[in-house]
C-alpha atoms as a PDB file:
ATOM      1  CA  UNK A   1      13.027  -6.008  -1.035  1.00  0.00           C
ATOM      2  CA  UNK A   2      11.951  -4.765  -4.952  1.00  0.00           C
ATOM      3  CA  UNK A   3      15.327  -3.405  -6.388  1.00  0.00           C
ATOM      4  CA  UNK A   4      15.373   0.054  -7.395  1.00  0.00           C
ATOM      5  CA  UNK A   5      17.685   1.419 -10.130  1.00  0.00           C
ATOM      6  CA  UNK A   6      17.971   4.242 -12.536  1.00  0.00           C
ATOM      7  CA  UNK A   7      19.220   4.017 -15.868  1.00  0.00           C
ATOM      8  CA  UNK A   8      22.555   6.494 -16.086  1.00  0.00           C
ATOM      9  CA  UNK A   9      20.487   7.911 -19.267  1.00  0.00           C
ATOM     10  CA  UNK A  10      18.559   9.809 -16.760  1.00  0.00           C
ATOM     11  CA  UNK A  11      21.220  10.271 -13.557  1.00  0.00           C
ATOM     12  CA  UNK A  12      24.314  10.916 -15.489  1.00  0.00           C
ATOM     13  CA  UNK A  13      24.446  12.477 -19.072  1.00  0.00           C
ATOM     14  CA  UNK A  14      24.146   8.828 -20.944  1.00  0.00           C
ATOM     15  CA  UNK A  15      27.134   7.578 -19.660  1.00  0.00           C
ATOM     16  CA  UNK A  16      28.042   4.415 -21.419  1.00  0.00           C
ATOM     17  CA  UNK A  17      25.027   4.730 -23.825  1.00  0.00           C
ATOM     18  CA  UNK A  18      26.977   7.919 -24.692  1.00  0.00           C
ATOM     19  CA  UNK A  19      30.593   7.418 -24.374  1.00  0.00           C
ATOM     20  CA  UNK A  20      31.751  10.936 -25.026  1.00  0.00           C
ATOM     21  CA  UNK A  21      29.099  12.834 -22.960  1.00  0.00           C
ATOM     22  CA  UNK A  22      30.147  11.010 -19.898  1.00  0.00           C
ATOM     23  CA  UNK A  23      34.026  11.172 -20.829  1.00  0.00           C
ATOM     24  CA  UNK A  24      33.397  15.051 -21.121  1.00  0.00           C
ATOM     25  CA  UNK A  25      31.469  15.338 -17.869  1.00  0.00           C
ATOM     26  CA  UNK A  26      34.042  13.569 -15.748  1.00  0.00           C
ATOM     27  CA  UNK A  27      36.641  15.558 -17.426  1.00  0.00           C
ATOM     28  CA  UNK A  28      35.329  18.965 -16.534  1.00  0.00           C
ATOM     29  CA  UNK A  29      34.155  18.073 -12.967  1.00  0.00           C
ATOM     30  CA  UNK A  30      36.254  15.340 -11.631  1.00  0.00           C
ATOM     31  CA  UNK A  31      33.261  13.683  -9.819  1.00  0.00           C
ATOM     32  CA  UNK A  32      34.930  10.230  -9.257  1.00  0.00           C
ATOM     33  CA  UNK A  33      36.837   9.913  -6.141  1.00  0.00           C
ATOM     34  CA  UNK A  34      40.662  10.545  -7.090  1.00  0.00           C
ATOM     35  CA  UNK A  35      43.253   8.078  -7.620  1.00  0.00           C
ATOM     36  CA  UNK A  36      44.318   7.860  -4.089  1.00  0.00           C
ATOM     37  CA  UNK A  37      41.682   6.684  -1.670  1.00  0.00           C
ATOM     38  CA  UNK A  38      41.661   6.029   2.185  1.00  0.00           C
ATOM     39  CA  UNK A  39      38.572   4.458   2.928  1.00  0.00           C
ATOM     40  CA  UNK A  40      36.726   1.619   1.074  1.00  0.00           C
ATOM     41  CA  UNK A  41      32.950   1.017   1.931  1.00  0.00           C
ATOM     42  CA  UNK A  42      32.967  -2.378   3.926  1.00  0.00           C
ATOM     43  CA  UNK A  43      30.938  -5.379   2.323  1.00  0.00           C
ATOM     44  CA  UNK A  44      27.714  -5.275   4.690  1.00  0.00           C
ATOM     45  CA  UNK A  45      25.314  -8.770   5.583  1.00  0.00           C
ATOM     46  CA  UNK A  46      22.275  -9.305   3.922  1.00  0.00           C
ATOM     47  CA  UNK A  47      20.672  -7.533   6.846  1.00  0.00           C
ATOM     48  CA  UNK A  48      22.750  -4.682   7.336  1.00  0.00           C
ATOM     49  CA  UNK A  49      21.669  -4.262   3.623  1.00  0.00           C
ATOM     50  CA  UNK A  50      17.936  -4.766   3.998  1.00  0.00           C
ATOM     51  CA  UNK A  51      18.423  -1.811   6.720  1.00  0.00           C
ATOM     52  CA  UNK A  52      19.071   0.752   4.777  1.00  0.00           C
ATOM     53  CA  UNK A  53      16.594   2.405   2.664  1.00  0.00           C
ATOM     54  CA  UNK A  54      19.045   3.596  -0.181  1.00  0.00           C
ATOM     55  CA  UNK A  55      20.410   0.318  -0.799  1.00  0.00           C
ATOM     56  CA  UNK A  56      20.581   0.363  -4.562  1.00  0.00           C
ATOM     57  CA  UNK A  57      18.664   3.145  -5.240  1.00  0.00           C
ATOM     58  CA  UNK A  58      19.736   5.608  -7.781  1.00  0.00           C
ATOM     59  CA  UNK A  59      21.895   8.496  -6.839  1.00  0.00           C
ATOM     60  CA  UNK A  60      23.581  11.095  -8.467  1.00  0.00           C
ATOM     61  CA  UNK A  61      26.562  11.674  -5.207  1.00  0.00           C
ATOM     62  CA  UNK A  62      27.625  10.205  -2.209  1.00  0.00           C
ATOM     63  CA  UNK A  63      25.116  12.499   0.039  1.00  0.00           C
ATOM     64  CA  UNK A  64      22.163  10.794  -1.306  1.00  0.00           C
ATOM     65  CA  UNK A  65      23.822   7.221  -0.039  1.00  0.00           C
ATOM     66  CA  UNK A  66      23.689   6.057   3.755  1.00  0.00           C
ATOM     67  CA  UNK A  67      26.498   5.832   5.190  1.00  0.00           C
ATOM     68  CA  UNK A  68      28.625   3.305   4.479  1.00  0.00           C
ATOM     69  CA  UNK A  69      27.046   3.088   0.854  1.00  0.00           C
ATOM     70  CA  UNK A  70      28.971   4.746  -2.030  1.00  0.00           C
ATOM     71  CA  UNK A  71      27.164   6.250  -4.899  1.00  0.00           C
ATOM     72  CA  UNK A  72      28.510   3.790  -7.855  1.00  0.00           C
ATOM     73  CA  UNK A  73      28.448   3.889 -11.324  1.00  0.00           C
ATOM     74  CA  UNK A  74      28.625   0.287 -12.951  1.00  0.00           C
ATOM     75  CA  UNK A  75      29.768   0.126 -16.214  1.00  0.00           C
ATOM     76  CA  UNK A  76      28.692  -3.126 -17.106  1.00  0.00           C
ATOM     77  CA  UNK A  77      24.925  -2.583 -15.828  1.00  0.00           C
ATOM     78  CA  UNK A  78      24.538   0.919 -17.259  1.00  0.00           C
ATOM     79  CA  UNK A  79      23.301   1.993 -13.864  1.00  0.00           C
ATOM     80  CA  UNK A  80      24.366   4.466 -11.076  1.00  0.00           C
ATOM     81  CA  UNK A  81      22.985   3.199  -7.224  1.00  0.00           C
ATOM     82  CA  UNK A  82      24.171   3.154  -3.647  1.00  0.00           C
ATOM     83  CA  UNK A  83      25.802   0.203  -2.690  1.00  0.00           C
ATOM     84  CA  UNK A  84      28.864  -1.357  -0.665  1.00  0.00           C
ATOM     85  CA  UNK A  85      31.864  -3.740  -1.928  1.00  0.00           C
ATOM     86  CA  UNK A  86      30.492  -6.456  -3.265  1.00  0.00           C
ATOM     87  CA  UNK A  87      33.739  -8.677  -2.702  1.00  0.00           C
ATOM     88  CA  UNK A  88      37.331  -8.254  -0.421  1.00  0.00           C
ATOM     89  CA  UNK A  89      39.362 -11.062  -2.493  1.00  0.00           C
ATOM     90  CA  UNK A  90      39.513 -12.957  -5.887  1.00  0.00           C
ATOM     91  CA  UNK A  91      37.721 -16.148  -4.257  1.00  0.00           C
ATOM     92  CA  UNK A  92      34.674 -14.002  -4.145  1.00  0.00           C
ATOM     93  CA  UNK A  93      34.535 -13.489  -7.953  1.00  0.00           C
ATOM     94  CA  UNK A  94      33.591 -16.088 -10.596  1.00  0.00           C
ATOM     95  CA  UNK A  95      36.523 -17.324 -12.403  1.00  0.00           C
ATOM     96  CA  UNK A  96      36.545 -14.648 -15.420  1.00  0.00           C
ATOM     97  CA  UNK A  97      36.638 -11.608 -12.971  1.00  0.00           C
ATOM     98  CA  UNK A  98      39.404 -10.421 -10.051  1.00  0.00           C
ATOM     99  CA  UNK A  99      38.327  -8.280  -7.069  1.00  0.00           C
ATOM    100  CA  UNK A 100      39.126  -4.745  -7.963  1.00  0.00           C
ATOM    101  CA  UNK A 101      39.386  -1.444  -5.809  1.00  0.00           C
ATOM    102  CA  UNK A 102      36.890   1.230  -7.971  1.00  0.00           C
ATOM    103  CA  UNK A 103      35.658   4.613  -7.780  1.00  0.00           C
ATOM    104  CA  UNK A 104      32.877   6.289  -6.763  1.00  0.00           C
ATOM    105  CA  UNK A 105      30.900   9.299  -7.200  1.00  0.00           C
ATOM    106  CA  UNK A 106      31.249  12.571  -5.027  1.00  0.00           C
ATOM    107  CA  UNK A 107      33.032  12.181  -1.667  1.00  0.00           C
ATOM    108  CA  UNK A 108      32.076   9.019  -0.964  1.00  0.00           C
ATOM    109  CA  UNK A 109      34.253   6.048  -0.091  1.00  0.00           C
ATOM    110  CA  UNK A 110      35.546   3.680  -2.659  1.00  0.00           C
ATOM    111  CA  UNK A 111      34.049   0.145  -3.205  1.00  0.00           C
ATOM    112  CA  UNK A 112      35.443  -3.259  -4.094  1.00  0.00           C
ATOM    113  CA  UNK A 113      33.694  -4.695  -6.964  1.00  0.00           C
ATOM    114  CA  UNK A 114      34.301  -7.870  -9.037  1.00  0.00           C
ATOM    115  CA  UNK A 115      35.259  -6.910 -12.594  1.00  0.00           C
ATOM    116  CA  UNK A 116      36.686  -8.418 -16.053  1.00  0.00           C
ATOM    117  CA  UNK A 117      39.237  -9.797 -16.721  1.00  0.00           C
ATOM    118  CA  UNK A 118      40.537  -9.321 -20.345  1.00  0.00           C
ATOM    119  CA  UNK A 119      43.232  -9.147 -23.035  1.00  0.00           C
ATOM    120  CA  UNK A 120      44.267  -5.718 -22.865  1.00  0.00           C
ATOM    121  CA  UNK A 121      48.343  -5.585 -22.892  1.00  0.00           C
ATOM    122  CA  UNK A 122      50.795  -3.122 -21.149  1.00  0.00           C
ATOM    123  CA  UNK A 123      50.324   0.218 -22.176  1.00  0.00           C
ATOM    124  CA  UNK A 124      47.246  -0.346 -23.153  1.00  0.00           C
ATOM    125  CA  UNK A 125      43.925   1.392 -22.916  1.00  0.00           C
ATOM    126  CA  UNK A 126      41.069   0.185 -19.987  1.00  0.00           C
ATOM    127  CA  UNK A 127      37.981   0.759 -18.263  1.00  0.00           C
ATOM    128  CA  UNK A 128      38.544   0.533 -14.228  1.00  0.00           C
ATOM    129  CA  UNK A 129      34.814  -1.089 -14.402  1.00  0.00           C
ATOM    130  CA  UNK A 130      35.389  -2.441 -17.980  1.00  0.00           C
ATOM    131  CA  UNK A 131      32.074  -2.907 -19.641  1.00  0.00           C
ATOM    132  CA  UNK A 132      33.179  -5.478 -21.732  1.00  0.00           C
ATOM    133  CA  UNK A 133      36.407  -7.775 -22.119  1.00  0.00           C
ATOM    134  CA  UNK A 134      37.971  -6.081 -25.015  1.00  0.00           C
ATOM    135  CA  UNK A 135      38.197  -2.797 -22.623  1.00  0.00           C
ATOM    136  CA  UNK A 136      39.736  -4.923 -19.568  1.00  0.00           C
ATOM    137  CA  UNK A 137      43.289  -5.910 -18.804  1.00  0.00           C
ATOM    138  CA  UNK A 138      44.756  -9.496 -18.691  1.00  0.00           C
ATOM    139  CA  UNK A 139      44.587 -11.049 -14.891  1.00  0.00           C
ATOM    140  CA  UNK A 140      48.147  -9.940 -13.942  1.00  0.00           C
ATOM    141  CA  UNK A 141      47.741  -6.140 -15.002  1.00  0.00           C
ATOM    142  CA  UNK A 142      46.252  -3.697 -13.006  1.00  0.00           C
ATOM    143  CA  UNK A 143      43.744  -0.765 -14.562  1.00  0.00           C
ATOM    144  CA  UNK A 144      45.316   2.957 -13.254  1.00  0.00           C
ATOM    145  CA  UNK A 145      45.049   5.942 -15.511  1.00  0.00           C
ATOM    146  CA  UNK A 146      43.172   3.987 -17.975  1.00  0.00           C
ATOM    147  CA  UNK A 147      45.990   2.276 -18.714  1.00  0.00           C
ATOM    148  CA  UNK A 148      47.048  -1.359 -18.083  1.00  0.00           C
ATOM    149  CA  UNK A 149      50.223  -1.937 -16.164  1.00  0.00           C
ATOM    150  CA  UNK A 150      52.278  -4.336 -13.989  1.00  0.00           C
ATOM    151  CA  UNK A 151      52.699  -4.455 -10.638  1.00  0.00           C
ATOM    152  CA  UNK A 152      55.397  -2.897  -8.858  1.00  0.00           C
ATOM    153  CA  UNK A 153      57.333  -1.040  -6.535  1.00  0.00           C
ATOM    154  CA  UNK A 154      57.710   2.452  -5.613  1.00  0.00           C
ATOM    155  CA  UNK A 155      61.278   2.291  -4.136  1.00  0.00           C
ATOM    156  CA  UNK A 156      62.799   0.201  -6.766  1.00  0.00           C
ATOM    157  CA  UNK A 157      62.191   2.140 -10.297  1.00  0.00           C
ATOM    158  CA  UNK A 158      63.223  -0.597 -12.464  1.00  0.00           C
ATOM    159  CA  UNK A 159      60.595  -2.769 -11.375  1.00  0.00           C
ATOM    160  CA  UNK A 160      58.828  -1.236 -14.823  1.00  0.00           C
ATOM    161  CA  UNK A 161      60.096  -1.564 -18.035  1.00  0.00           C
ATOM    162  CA  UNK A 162      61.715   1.625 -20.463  1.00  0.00           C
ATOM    163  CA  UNK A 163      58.721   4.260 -20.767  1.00  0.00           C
ATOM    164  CA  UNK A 164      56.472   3.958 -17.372  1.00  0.00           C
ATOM    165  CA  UNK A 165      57.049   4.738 -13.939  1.00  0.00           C
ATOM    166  CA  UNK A 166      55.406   3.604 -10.545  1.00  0.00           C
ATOM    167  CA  UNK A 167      52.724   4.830  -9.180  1.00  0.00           C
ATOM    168  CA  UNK A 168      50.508   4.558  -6.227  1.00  0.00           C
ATOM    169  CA  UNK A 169      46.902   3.468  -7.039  1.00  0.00           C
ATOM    170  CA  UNK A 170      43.387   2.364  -5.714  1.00  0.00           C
ATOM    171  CA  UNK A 171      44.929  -1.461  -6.242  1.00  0.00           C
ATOM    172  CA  UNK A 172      48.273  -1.110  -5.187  1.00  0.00           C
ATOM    173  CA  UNK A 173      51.355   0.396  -7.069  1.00  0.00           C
ATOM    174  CA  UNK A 174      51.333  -0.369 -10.869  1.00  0.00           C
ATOM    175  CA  UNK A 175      53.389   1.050 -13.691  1.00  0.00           C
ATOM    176  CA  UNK A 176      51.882   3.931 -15.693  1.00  0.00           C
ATOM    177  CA  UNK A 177      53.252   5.356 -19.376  1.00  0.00           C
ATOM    178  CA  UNK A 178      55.604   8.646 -19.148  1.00  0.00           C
ATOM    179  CA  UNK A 179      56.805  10.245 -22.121  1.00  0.00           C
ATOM    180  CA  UNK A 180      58.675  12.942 -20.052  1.00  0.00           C
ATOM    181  CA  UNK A 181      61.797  13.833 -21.014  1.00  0.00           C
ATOM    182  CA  UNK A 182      61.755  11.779 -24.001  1.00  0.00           C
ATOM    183  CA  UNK A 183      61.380  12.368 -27.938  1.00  0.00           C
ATOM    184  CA  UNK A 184      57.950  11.889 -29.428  1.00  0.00           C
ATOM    185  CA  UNK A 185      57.583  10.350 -33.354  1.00  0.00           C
ATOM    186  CA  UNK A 186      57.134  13.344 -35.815  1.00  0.00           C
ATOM    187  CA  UNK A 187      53.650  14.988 -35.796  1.00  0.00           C
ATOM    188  CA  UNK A 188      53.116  13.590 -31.952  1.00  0.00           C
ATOM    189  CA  UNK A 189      54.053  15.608 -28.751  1.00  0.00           C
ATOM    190  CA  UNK A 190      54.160  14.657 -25.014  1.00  0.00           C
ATOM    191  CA  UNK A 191      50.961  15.196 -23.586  1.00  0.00           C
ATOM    192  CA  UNK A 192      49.431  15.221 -19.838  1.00  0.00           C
ATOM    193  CA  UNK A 193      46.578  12.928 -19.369  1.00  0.00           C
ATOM    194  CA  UNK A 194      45.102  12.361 -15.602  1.00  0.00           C
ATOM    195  CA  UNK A 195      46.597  10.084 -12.629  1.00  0.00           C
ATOM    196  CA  UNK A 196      50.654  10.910 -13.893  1.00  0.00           C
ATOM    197  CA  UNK A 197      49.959   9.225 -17.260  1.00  0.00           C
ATOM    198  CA  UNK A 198      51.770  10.762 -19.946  1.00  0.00           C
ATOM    199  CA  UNK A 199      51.615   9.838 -23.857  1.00  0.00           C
ATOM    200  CA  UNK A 200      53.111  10.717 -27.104  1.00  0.00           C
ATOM    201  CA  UNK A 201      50.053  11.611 -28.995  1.00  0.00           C
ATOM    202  CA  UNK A 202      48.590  13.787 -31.827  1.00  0.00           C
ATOM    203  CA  UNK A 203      46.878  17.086 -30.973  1.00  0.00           C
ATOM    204  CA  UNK A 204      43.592  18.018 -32.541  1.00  0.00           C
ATOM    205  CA  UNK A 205      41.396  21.330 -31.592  1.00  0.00           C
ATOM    206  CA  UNK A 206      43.079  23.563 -28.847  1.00  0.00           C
ATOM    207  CA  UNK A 207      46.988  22.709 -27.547  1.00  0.00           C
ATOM    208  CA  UNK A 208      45.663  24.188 -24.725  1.00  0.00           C
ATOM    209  CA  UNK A 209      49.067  22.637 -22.431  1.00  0.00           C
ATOM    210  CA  UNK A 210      51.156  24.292 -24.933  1.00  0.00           C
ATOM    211  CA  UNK A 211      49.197  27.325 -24.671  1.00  0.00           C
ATOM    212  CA  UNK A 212      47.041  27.884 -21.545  1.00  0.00           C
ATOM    213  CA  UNK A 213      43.634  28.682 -22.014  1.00  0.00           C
ATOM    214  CA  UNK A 214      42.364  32.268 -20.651  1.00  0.00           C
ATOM    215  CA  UNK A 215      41.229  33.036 -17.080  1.00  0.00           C
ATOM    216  CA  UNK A 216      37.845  31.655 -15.936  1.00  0.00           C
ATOM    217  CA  UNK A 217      38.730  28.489 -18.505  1.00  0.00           C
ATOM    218  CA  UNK A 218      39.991  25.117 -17.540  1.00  0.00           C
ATOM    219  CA  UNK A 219      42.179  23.136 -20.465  1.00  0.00           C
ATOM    220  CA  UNK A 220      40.489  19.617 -20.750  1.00  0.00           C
ATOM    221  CA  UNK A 221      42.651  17.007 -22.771  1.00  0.00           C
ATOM    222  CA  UNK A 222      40.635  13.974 -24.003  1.00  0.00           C
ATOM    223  CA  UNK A 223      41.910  10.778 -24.943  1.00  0.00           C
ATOM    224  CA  UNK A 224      39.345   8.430 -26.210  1.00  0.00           C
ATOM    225  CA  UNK A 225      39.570   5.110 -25.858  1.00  0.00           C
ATOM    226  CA  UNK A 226      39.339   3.935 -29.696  1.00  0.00           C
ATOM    227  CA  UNK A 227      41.949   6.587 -30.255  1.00  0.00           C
ATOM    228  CA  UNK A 228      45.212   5.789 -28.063  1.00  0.00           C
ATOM    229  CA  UNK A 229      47.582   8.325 -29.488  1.00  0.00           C
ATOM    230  CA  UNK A 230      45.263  10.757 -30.244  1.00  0.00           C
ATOM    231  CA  UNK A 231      43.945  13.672 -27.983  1.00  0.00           C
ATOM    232  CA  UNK A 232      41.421  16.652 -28.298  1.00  0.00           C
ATOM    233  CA  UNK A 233      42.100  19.302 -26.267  1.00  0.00           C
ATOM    234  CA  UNK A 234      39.644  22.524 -25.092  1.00  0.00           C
ATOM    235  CA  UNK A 235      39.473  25.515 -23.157  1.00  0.00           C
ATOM    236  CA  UNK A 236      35.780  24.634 -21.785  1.00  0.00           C
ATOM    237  CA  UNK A 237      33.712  27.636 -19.476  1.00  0.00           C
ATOM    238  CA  UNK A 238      31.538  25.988 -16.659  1.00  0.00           C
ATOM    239  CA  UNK A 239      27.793  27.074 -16.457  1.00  0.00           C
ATOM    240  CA  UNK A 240      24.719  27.136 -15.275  1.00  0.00           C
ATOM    241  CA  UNK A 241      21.749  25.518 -17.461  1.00  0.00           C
ATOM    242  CA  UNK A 242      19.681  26.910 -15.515  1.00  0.00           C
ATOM    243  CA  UNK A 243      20.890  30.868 -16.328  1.00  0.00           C
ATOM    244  CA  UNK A 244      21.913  30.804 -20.511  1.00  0.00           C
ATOM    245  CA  UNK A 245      23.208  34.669 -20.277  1.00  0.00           C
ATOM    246  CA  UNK A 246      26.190  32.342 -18.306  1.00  0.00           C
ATOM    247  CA  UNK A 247      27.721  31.706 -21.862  1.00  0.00           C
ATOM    248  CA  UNK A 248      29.176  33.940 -24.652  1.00  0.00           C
ATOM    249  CA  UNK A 249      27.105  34.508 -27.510  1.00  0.00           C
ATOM    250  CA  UNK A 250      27.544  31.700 -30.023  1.00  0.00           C
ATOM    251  CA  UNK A 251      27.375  29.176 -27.646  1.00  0.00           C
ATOM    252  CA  UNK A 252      25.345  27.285 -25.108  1.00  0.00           C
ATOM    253  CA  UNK A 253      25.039  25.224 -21.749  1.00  0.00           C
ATOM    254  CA  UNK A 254      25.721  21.712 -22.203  1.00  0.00           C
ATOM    255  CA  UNK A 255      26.337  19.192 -19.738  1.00  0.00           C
ATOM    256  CA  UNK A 256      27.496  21.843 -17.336  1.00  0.00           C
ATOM    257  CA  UNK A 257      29.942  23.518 -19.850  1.00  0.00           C
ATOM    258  CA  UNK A 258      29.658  25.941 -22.746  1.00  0.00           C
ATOM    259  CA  UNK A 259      29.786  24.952 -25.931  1.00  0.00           C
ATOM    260  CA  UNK A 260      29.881  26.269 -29.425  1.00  0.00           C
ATOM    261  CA  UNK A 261      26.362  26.329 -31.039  1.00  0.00           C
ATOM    262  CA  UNK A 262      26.051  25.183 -35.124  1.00  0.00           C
ATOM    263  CA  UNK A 263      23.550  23.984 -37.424  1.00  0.00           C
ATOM    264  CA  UNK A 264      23.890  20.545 -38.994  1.00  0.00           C
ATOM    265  CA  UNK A 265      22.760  21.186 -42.157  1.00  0.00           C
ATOM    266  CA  UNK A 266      25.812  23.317 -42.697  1.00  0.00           C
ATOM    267  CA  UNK A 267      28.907  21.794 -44.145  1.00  0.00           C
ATOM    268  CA  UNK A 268      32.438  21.515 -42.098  1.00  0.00           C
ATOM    269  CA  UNK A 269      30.130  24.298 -39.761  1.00  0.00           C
ATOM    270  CA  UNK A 270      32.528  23.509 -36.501  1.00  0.00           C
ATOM    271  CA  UNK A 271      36.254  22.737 -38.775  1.00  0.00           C
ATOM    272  CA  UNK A 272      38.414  19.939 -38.827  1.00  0.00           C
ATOM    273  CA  UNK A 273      38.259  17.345 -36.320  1.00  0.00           C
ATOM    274  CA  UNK A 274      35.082  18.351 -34.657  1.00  0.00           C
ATOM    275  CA  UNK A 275      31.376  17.482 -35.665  1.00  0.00           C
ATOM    276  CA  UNK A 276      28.417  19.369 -35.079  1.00  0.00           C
ATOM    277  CA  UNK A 277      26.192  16.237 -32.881  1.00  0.00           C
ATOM    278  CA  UNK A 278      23.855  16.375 -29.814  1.00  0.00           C
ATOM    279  CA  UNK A 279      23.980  13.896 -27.523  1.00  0.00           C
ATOM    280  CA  UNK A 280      19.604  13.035 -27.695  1.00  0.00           C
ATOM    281  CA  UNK A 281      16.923  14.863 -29.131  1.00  0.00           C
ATOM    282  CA  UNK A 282      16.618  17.371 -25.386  1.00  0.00           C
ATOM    283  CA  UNK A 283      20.445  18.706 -26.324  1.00  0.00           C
ATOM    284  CA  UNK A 284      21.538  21.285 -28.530  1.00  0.00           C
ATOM    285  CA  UNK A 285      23.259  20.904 -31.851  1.00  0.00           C
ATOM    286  CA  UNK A 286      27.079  21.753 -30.571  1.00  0.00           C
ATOM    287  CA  UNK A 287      30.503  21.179 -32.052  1.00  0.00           C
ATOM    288  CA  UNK A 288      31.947  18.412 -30.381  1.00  0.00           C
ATOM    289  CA  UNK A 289      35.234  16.199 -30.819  1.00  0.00           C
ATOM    290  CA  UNK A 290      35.038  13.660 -33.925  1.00  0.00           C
ATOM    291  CA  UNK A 291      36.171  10.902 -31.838  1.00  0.00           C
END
């Protein structure tokens, strides 16, 4: 049966190709099934598979997947498509990968998928579906939060060291950075990223958890990768593309949120820390992050 894909370019806002698109689009819609997940797709027979018709076709949520397929975006392909767990244990992966628990898009169930295995440390920043070994933990760790952590056990806090706690993830229990409660170097302030994960970190753009944004806004706190103790945060308005009156004057509808409209030609046009980019040649010019 011919294999059909669809580069993410097309399905979902240049994810990969364009880091901080994608990292913005998850961030403001949440489309990847949450940390704590029930049901895992099974891993089908080579028949079961032939049987379906959107096995490995592209998809953009779980309702364009059969049932039990899961609408999957793989990091390391570039490529979003329907599929099932692709392993159940280690044994199933070749030796520089370990059977992992991932997300999925929409509703859909989880998969297990083989990824890498790397040398990122505790504490450090990771891909769940690493695209590459420099963004994947070491073989022991465990990828929750997008951060690497041991093992361990929810009834017996000290099983993690000073600085993390234990939380429940898609792989089991693993310990997860916390700054709570405790003093942050000058110019740094304790800061709420997703799954628990908390981080000393400077602030750039709107402190929007010091100050919450206005009604009909949500706050959205970025923390890119290449940056580990630095965040942007913004008060982002959802929209339509389809209707551009849905957006103040001054700004415009991109990638499902408004943002502010500026010209590139003109210097510092969108202030410190942000740049004035679009993401391909079919986007407007908007001020974005200078991640």
């Amino acid at each position: 049966m011919m294999r059909w894909r669809t580069p993410l370019i097309v399905v979902l806002n240049l994810f990969l190709v364009l880091p901080l698109a994608w990292a913005l689009h998850i961030a403001m819609f949440g489309r990847l099934r949450p940390a704590s997940v029930s049901k895992v797709a099974p891993m089908l027979s080579a028949e079961e598979r032939r049987s379906l018709m959107t096995y490995e076709r592209p998809c953009g949520g779980a309702k364009e997947c059969q049932p039990p397929l899961a609408c999957f975006v793989n990091g390391r392909t570039m490529w979003v498509y329907c599929t099932d767990s692709k392993c159940m244990t280690d044994q199933q992966c070749t030796e520089e990968m370990a059977c992992r628990t991932v997300k999925t898009l929409g509703n859909g169930p989880a998969i297990r998928h083989c990824t890498l295995v790397g040398g990122q440390k505790e504490g450090d920043t990771c891909f769940e579906m690493p695209p590459s070994r420099d963004t994947a933990c070491e073989r022991e760790l465990l990828c929750q939060g997008s951060r690497c952590g041991r093992p361990c056990r929810l009834d017996e806090p000290a099983s993690c060291p000073e600085g993390f706690f234990c939380q429940e993830g898609l792989n089991g229990p693993s310990c997860v950075p916390t700054c709570e409660g405790r003093a942050c170097p000058e110019g740094q302030e304790c800061v709420r990223l997703d799954e628990g994960v908390s981080i000393c970190a400077q602030v750039y753009g709107q402190n929007c958890q010091r100050t919450p944004c206005p009604d009909g806004q949500k706050c959205v706190v970025e923390n890119p990768y290449n940056h580990p103790r630095e965040v942007w945060g913004t008060c982002l308005i959802y929209c339509d593309e389809a209707n551009p009156a849905s957006c103040p004057e001054g700004f415009v509808c991109d990638i499902g949120a408004c943002r502010k409209s500026c010209d590139p030609a003109v210097p510092n046009v969108c202030g410190p820390h942000y740049k004035c980019y679009r993401y391909s040649e079919k986007y407007a010019w908007t001020c974005d992050p200078d991640m």
